[in-house]
PDB file of N, CA and C in Angstrom:
ATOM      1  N   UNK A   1     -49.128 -81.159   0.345  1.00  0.00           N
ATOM      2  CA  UNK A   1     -49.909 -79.948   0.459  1.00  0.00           C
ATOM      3  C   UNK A   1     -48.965 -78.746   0.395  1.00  0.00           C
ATOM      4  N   UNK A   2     -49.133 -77.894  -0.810  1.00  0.00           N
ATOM      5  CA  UNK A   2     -48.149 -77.198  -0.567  1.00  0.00           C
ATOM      6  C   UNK A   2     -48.633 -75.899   0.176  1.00  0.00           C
ATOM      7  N   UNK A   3     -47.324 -75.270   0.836  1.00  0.00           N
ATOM      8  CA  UNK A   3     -47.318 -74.425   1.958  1.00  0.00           C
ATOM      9  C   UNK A   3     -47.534 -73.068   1.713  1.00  0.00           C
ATOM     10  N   UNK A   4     -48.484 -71.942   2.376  1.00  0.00           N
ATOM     11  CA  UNK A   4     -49.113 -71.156   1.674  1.00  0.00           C
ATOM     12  C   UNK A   4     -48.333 -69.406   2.443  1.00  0.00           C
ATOM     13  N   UNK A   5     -48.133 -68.670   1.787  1.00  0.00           N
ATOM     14  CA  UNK A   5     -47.562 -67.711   2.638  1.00  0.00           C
ATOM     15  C   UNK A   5     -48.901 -66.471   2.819  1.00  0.00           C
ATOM     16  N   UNK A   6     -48.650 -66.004   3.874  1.00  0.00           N
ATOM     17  CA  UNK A   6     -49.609 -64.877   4.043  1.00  0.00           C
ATOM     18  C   UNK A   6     -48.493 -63.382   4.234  1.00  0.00           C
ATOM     19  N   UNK A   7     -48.873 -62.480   3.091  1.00  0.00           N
ATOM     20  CA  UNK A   7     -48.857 -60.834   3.873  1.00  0.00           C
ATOM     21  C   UNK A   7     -48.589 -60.666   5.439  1.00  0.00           C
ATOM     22  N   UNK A   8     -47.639 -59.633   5.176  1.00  0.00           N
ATOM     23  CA  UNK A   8     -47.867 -59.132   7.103  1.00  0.00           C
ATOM     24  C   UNK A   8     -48.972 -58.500   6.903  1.00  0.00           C
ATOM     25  N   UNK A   9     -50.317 -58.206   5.887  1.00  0.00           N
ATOM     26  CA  UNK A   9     -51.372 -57.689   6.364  1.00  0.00           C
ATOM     27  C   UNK A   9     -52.658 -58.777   6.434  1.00  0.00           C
ATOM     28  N   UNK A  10     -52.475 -59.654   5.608  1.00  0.00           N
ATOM     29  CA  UNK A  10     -53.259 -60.697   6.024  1.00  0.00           C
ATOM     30  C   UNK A  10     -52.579 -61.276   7.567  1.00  0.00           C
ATOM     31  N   UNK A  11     -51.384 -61.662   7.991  1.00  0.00           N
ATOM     32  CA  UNK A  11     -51.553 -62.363   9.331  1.00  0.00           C
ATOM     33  C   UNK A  11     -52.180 -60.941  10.287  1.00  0.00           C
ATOM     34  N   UNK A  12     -51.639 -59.870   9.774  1.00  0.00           N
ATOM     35  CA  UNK A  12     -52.312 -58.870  11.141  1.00  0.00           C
ATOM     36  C   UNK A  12     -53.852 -58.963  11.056  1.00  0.00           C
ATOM     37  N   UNK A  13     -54.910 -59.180  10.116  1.00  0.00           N
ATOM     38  CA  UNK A  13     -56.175 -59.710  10.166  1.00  0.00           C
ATOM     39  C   UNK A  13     -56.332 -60.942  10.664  1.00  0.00           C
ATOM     40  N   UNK A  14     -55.599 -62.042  10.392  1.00  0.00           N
ATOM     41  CA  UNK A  14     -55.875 -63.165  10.788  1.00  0.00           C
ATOM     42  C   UNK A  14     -56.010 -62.901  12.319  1.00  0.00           C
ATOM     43  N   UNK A  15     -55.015 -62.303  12.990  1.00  0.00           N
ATOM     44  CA  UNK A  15     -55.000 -62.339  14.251  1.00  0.00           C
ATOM     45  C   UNK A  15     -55.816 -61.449  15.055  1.00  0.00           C
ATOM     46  N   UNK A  16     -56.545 -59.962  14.296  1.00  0.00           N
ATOM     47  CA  UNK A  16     -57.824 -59.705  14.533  1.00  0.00           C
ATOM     48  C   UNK A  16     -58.784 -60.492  15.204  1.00  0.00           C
ATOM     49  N   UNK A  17     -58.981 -61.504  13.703  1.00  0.00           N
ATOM     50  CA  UNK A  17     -60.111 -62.508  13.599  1.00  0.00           C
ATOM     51  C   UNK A  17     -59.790 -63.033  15.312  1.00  0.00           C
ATOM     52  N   UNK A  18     -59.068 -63.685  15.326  1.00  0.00           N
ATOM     53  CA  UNK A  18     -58.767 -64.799  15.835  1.00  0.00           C
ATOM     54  C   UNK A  18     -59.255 -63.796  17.361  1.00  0.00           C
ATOM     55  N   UNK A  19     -58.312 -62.573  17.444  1.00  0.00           N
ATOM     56  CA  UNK A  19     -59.163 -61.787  19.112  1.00  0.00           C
ATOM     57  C   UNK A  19     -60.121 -61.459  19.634  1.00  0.00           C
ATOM     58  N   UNK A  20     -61.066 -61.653  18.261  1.00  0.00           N
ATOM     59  CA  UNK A  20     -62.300 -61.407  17.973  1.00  0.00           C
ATOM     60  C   UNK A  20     -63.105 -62.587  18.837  1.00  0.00           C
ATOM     61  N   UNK A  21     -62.838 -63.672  18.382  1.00  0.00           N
ATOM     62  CA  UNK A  21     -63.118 -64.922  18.079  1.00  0.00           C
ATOM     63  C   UNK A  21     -62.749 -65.424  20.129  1.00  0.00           C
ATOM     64  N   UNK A  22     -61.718 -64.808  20.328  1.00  0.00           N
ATOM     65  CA  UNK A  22     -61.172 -65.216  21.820  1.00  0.00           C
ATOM     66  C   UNK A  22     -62.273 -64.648  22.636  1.00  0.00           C
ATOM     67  N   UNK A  23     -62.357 -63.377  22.198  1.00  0.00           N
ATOM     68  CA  UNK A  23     -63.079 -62.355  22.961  1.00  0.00           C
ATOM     69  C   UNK A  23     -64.861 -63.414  23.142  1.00  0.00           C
ATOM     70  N   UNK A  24     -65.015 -63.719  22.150  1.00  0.00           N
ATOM     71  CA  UNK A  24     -66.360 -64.240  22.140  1.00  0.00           C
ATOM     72  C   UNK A  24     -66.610 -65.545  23.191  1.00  0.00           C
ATOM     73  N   UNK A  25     -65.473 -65.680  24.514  1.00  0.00           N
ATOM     74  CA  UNK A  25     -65.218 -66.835  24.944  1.00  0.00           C
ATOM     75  C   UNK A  25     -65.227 -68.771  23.964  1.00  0.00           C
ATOM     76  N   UNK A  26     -64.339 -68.144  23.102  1.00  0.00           N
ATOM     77  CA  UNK A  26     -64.048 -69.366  22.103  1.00  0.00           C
ATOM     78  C   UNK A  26     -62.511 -69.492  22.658  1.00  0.00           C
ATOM     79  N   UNK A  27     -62.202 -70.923  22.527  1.00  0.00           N
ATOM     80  CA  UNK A  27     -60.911 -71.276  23.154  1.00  0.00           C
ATOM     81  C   UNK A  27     -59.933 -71.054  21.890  1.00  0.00           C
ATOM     82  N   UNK A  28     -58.462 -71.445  22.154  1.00  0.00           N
ATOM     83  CA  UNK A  28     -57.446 -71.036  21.238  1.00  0.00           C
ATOM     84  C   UNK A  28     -57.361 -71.679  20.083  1.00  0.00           C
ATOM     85  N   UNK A  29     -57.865 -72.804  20.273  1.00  0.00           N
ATOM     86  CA  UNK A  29     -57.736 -74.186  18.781  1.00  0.00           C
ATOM     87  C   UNK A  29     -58.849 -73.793  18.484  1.00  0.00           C
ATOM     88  N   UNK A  30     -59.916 -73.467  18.620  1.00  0.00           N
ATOM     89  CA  UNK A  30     -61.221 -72.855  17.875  1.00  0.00           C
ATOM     90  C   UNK A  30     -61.056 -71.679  17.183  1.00  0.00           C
ATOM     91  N   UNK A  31     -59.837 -70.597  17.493  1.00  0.00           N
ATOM     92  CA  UNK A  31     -59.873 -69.779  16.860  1.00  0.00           C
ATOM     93  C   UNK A  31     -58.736 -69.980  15.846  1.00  0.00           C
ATOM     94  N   UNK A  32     -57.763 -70.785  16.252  1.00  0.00           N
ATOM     95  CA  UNK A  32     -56.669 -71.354  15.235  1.00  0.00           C
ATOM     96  C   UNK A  32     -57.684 -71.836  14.344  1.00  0.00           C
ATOM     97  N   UNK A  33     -58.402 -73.023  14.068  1.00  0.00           N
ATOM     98  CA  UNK A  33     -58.975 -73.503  13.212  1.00  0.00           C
ATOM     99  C   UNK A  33     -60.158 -72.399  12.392  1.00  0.00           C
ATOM    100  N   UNK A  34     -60.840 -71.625  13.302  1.00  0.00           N
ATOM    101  CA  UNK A  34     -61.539 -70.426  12.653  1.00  0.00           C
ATOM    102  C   UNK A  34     -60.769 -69.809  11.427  1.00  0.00           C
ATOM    103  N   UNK A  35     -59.567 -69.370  11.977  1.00  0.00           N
ATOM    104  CA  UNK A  35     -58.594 -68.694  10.489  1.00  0.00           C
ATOM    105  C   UNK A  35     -57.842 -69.903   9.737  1.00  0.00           C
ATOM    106  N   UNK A  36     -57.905 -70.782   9.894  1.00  0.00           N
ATOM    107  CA  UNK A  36     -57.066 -71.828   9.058  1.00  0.00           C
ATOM    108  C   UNK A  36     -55.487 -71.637   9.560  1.00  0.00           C
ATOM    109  N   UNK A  37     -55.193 -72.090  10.491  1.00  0.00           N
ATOM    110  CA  UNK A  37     -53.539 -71.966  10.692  1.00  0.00           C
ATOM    111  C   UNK A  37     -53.523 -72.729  12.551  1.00  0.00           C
ATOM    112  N   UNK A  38     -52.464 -73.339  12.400  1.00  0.00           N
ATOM    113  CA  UNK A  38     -52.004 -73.921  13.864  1.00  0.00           C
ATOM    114  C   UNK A  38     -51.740 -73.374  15.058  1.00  0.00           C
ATOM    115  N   UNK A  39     -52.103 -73.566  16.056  1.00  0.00           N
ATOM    116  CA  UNK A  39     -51.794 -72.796  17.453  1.00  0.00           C
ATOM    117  C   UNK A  39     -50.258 -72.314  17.275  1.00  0.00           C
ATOM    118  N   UNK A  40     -49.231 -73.573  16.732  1.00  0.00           N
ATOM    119  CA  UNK A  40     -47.981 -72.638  16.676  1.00  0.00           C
ATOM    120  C   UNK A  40     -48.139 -71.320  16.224  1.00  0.00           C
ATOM    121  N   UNK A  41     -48.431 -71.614  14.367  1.00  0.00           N
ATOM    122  CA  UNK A  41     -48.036 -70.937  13.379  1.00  0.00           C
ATOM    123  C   UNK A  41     -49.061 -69.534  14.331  1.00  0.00           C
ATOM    124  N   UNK A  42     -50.412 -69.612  15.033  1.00  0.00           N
ATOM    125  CA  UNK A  42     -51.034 -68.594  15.945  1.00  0.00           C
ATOM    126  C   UNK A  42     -49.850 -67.829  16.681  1.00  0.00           C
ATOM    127  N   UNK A  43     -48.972 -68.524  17.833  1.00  0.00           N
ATOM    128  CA  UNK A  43     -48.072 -68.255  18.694  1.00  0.00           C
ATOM    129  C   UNK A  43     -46.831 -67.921  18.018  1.00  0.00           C
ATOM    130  N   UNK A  44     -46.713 -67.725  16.603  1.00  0.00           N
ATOM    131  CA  UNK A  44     -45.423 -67.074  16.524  1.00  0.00           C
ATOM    132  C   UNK A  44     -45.852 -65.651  15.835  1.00  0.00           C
ATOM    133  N   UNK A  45     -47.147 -66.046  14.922  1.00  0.00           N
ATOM    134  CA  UNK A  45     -47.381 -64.607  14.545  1.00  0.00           C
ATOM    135  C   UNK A  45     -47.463 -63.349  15.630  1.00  0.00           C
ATOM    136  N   UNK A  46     -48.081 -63.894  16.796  1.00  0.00           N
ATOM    137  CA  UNK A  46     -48.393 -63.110  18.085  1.00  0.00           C
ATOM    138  C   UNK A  46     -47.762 -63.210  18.332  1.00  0.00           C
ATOM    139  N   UNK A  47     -46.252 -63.264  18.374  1.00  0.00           N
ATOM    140  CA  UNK A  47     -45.330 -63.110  19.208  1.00  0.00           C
ATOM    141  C   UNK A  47     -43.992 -61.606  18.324  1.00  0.00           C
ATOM    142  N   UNK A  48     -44.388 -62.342  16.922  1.00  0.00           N
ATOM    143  CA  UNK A  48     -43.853 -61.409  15.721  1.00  0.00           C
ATOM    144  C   UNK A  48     -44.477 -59.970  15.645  1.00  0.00           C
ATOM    145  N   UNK A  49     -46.270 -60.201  15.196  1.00  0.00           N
ATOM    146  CA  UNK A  49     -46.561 -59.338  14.608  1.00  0.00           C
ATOM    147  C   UNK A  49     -47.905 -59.060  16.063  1.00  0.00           C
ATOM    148  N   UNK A  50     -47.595 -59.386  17.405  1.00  0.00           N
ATOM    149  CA  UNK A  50     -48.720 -58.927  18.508  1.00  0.00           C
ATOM    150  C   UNK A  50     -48.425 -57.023  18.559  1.00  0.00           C
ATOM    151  N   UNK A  51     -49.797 -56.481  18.326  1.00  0.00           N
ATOM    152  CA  UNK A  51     -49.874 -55.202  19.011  1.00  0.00           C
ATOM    153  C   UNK A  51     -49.166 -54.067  17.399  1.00  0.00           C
ATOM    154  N   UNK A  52     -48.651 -54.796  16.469  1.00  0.00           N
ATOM    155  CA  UNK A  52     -48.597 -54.193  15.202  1.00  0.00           C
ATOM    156  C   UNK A  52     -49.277 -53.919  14.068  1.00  0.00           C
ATOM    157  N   UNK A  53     -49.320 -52.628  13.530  1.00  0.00           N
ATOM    158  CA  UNK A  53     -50.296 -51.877  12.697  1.00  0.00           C
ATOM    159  C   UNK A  53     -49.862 -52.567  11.559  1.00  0.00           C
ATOM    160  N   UNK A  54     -51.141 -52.485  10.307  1.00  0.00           N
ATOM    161  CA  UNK A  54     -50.379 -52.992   8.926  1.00  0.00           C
ATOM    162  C   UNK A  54     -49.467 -51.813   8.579  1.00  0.00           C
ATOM    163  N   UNK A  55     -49.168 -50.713   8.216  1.00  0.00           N
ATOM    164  CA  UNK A  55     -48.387 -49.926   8.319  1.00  0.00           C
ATOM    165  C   UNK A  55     -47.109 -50.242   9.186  1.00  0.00           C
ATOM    166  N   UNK A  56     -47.112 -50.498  10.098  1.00  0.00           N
ATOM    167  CA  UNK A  56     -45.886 -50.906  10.677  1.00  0.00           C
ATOM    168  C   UNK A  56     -45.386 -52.524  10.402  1.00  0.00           C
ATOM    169  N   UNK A  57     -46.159 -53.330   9.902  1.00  0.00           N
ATOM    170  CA  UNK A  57     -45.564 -54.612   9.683  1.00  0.00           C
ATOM    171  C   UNK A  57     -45.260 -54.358   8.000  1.00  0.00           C
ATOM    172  N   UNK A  58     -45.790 -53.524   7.248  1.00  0.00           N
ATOM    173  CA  UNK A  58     -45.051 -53.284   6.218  1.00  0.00           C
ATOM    174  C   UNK A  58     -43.764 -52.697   6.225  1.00  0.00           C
ATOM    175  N   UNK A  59     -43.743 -52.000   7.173  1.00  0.00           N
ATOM    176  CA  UNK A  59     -42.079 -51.235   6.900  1.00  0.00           C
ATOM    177  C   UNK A  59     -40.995 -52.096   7.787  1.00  0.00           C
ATOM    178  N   UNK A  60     -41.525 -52.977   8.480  1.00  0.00           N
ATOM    179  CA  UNK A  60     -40.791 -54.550   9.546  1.00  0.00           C
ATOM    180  C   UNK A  60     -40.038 -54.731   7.992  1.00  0.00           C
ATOM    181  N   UNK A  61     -40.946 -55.664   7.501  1.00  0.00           N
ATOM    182  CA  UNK A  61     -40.391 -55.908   6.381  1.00  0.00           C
ATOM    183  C   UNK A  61     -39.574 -55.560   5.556  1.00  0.00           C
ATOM    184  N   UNK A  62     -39.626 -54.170   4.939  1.00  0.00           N
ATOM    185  CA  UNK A  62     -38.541 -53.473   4.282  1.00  0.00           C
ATOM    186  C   UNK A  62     -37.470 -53.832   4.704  1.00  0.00           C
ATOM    187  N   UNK A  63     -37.523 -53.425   6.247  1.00  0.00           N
ATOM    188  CA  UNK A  63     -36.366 -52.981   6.950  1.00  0.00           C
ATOM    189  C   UNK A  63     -35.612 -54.332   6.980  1.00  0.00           C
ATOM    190  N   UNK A  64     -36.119 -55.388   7.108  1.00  0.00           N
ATOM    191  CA  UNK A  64     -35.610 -56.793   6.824  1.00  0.00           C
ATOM    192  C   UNK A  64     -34.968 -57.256   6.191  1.00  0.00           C
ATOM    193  N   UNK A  65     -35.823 -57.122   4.779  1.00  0.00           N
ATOM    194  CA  UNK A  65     -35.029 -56.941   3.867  1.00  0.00           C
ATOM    195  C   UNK A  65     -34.017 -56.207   3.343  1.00  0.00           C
ATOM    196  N   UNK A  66     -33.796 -55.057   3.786  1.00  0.00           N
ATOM    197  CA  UNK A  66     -32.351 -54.176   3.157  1.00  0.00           C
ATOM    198  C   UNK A  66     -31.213 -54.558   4.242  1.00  0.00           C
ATOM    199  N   UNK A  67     -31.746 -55.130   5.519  1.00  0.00           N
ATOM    200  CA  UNK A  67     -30.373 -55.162   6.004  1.00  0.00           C
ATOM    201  C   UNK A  67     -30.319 -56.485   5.880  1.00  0.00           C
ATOM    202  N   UNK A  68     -30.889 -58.022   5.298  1.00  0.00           N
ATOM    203  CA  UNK A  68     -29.829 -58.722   4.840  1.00  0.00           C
ATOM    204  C   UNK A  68     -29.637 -58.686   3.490  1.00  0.00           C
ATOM    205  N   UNK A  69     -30.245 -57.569   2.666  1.00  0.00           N
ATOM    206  CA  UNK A  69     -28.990 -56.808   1.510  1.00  0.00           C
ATOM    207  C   UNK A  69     -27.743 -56.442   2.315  1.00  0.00           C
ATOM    208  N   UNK A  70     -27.844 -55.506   2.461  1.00  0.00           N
ATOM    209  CA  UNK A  70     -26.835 -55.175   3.589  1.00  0.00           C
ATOM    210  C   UNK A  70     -25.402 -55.833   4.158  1.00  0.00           C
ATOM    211  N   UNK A  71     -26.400 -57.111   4.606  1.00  0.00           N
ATOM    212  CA  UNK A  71     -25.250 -58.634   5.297  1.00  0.00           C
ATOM    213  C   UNK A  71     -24.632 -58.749   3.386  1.00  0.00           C
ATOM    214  N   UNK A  72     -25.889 -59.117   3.008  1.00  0.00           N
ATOM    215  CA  UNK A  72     -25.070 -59.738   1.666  1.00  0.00           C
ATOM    216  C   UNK A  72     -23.533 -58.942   1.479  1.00  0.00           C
ATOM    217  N   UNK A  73     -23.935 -57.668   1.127  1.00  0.00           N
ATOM    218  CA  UNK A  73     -22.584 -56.534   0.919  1.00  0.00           C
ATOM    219  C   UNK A  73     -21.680 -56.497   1.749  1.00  0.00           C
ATOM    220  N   UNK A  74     -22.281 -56.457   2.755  1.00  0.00           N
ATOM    221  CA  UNK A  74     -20.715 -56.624   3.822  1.00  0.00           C
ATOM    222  C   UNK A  74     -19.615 -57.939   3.802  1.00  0.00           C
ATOM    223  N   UNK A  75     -20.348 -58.797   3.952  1.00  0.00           N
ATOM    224  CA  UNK A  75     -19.917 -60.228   3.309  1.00  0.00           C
ATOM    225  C   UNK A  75     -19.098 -60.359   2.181  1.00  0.00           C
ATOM    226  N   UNK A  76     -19.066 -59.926   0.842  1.00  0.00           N
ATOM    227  CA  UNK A  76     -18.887 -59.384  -0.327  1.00  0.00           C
ATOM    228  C   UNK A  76     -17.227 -58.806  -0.309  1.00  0.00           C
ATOM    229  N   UNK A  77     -18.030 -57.639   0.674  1.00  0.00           N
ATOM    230  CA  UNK A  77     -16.513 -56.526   0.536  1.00  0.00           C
ATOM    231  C   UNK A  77     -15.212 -57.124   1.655  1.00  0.00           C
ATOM    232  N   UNK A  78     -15.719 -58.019   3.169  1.00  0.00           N
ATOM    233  CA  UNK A  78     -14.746 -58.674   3.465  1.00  0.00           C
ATOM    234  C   UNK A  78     -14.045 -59.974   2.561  1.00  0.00           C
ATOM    235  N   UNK A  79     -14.651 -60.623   1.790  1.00  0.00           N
ATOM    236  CA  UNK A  79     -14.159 -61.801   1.242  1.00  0.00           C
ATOM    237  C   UNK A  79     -13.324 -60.926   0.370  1.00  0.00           C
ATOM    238  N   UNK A  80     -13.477 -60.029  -0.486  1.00  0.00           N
ATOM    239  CA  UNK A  80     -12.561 -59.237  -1.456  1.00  0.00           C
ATOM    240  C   UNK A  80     -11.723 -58.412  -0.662  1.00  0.00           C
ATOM    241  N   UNK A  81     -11.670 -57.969   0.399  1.00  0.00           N
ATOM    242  CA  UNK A  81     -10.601 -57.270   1.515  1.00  0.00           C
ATOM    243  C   UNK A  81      -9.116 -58.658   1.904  1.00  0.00           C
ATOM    244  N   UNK A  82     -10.249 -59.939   1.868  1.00  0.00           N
ATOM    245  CA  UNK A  82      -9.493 -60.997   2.524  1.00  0.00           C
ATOM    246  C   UNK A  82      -8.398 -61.871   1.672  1.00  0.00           C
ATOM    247  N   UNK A  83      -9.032 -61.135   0.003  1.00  0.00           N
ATOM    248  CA  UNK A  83      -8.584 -62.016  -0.528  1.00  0.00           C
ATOM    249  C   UNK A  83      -7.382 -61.250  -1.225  1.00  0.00           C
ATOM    250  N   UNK A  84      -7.476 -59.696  -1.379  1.00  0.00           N
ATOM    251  CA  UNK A  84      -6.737 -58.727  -1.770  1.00  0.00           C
ATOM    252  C   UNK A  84      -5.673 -58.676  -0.806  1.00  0.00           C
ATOM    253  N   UNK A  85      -5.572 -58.670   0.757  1.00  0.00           N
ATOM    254  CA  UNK A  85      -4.739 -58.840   1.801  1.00  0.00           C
ATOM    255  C   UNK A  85      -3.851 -60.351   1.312  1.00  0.00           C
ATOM    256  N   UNK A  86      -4.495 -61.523   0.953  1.00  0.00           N
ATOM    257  CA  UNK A  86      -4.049 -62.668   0.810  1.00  0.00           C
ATOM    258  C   UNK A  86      -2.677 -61.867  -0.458  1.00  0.00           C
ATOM    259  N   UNK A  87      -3.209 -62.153  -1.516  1.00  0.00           N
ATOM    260  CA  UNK A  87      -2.283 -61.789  -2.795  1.00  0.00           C
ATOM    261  C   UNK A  87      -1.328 -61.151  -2.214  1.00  0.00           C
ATOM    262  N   UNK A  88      -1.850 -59.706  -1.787  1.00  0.00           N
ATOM    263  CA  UNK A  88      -0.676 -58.856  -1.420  1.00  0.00           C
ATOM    264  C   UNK A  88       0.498 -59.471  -0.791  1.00  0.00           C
ATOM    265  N   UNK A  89       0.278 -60.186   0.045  1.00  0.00           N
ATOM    266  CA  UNK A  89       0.999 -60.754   1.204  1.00  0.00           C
ATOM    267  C   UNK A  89       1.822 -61.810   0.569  1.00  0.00           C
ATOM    268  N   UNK A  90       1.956 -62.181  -0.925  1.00  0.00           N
ATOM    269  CA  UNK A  90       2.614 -63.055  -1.362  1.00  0.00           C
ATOM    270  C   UNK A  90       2.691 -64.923  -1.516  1.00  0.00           C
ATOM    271  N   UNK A  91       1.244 -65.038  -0.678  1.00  0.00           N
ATOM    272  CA  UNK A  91       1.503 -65.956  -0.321  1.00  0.00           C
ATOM    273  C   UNK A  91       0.559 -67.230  -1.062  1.00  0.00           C
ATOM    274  N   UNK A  92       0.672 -66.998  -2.360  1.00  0.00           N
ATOM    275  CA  UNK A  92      -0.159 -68.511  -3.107  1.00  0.00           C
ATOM    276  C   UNK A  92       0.341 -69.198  -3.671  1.00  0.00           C
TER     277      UNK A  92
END
């Protein structure tokens, strides 16, 4: 079965649904199964994306992404610092 990804604006609906669904005195696996997804995969989104706007889980994201761009580059410029120090130093 292959594995399906959701938007940070679809899980911030999913988890709507799902408070919706609590609120209506429905238990937690009733509302996991209501949106299609597991009490975990429930308990990490709410733990990620609890109490966040789609507007703000869109720019989570960005921000995610540029800083492990970011890692990538830094990473990058020490291995070429490490390896330019190496040469210099005479020693291959």
């Amino acid at each position: 079965m292959p594995r399906r990804r959701f938007t940070p604006e679809q899980i911030i609906q999913h988890l709507r649904e799902a408070e919706v669904l609590l609120s209506q005195d429905k238990t937690i696996a009733q509302a996991c199964k209501a949106i299609g997804v597991t009490e975990q995969t429930y308990y990490r989104w709410r733990k990620e994306y609890g109490g966040v706007r789609t507007d703000q889980a869109k720019r989570l994201k960005e921000l995610e992404k540029e800083n492990a761009r970011l890692k990538r580059l830094l990473a990058d410029a020490e291995l070429d610092k490490a390896i330019l120090k190496e040469a210099a130093s005479g020693n291959f």
